[in-house]
Protein backbone atom coordinates (compact mmCIF):
# COMPACT_ATOMS: atom_id res chain seq x y z
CA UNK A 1 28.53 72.22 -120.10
CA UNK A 2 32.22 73.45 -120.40
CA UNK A 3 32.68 77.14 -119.48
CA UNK A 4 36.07 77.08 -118.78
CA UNK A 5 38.77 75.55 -121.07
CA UNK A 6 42.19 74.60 -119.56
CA UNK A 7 45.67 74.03 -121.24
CA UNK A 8 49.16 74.19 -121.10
CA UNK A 9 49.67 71.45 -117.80
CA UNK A 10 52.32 68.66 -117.97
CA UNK A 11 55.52 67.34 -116.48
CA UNK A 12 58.86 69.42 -115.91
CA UNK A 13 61.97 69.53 -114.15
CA UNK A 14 62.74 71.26 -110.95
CA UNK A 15 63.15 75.28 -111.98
CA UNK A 16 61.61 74.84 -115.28
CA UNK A 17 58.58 75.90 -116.78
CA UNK A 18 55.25 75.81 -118.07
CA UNK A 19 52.30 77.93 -119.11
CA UNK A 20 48.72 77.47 -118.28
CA UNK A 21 45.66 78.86 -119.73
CA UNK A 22 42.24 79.60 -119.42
CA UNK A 23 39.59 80.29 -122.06
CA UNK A 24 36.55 81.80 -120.46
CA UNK A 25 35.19 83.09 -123.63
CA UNK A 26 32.06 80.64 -123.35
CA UNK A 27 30.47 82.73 -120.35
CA UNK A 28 28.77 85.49 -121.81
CA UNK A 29 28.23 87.14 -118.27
CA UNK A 30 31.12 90.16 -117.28
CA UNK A 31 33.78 88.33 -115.32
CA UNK A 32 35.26 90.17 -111.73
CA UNK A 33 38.19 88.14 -110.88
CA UNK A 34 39.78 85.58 -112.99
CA UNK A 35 42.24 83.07 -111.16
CA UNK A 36 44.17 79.63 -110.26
CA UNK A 37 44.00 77.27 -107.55
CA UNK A 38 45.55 74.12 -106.87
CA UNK A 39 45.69 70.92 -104.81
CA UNK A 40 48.27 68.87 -104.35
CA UNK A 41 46.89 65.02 -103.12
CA UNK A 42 46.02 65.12 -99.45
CA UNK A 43 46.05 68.82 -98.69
CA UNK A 44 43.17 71.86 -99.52
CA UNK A 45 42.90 73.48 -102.28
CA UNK A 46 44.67 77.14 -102.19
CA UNK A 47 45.04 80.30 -104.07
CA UNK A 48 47.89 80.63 -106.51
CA UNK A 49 46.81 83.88 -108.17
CA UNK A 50 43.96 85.75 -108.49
CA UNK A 51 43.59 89.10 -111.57
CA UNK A 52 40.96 91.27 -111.41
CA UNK A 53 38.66 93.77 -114.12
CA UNK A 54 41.08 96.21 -113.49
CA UNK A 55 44.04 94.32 -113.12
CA UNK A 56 44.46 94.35 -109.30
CA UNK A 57 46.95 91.10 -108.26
CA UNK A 58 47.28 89.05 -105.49
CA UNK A 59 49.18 86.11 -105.30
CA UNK A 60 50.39 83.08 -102.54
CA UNK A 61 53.39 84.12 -100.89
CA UNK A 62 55.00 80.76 -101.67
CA UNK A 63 55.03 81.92 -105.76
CA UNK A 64 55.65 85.20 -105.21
CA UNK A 65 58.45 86.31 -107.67
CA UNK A 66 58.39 82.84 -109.53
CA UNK A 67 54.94 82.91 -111.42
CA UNK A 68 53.02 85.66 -113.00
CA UNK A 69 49.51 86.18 -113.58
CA UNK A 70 48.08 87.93 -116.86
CA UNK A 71 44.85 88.33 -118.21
CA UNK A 72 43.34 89.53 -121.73
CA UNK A 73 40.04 91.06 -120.84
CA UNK A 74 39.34 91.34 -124.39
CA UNK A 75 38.76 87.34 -124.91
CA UNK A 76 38.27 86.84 -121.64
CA UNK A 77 41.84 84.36 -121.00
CA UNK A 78 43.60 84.05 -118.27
CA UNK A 79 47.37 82.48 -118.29
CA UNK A 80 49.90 81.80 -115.49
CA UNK A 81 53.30 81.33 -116.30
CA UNK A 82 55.15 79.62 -113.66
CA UNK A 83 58.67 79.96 -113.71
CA UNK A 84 61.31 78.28 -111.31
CA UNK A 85 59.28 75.40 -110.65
CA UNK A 86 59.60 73.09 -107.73
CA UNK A 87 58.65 70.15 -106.74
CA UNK A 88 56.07 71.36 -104.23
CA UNK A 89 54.00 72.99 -106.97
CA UNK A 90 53.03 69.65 -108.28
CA UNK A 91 49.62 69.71 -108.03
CA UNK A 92 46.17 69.88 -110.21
CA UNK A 93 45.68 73.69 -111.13
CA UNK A 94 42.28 74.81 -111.35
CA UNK A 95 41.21 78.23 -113.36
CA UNK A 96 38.94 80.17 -111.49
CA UNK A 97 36.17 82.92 -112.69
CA UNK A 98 33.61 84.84 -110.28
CA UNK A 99 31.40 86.82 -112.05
CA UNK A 100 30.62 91.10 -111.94
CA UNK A 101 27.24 91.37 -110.96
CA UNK A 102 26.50 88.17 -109.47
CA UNK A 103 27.98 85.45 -106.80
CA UNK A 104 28.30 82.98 -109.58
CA UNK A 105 31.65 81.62 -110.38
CA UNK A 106 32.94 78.52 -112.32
CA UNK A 107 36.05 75.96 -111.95
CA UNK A 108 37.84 74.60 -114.83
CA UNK A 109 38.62 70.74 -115.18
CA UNK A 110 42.08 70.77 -114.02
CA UNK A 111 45.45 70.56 -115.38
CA UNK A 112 47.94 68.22 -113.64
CA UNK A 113 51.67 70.21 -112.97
CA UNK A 114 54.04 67.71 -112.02
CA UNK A 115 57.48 69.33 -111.37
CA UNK A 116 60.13 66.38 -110.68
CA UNK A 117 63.18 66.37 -108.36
């Protein structure tokens, strides 16, 4: 069953950008932290960004500056736009939800950023 819906991946040039999304609105539980991850082939998968309840940001030092995380608490959606895109953000981004009063979280499908030379 589908709890998280992705959107807005695709292909860009180096230092444009894109918009991703995350519709959480399917888990009925109250959400602590909302995020993105990604993995790029052969390496781990890492923290982009990470939003909490109250709005408490933390984000990789290698998009500091060039991406911003929001969330809407109210339909429970997270977005990251990423601006100034390079070519080592190419990866699949992941949304990310832990839940409020449990250890329960969810992953999305992924979305595949490809940002050419």
């Amino acid at each position: 069953q589908v709890q998280l819906v992705e959107s807005g991946g695709g292909f860009v040039q180096s230092g444009g950008s894109l918009r991703l999304s995350c519709d959480a609105s399917k888990i009925r539980n109250s959400i602590r932290v909302m995020g993105w991850y990604r993995q790029a082939p052969g390496k781990q998968r890492e923290l982009v960004a990470s939003i909490t309840i109250a709005g408490t940001i933390n984000y990789a030092d290698s998009v500091m500056g060039r991406f911003t995380i929001s969330r809407d608490n109210a339909k429970s959606t997270v977005f990251l736009q990423m601006n100034s895109l390079k070519p080592e953000d190419t990866a699949v981004y992941y949304c990310h939800v832990q839940l409020l009063f449990s250890n329960l979280q969810y992953w999305g499908q992924g979305t595949q950023v490809t940002v050419s030379s």
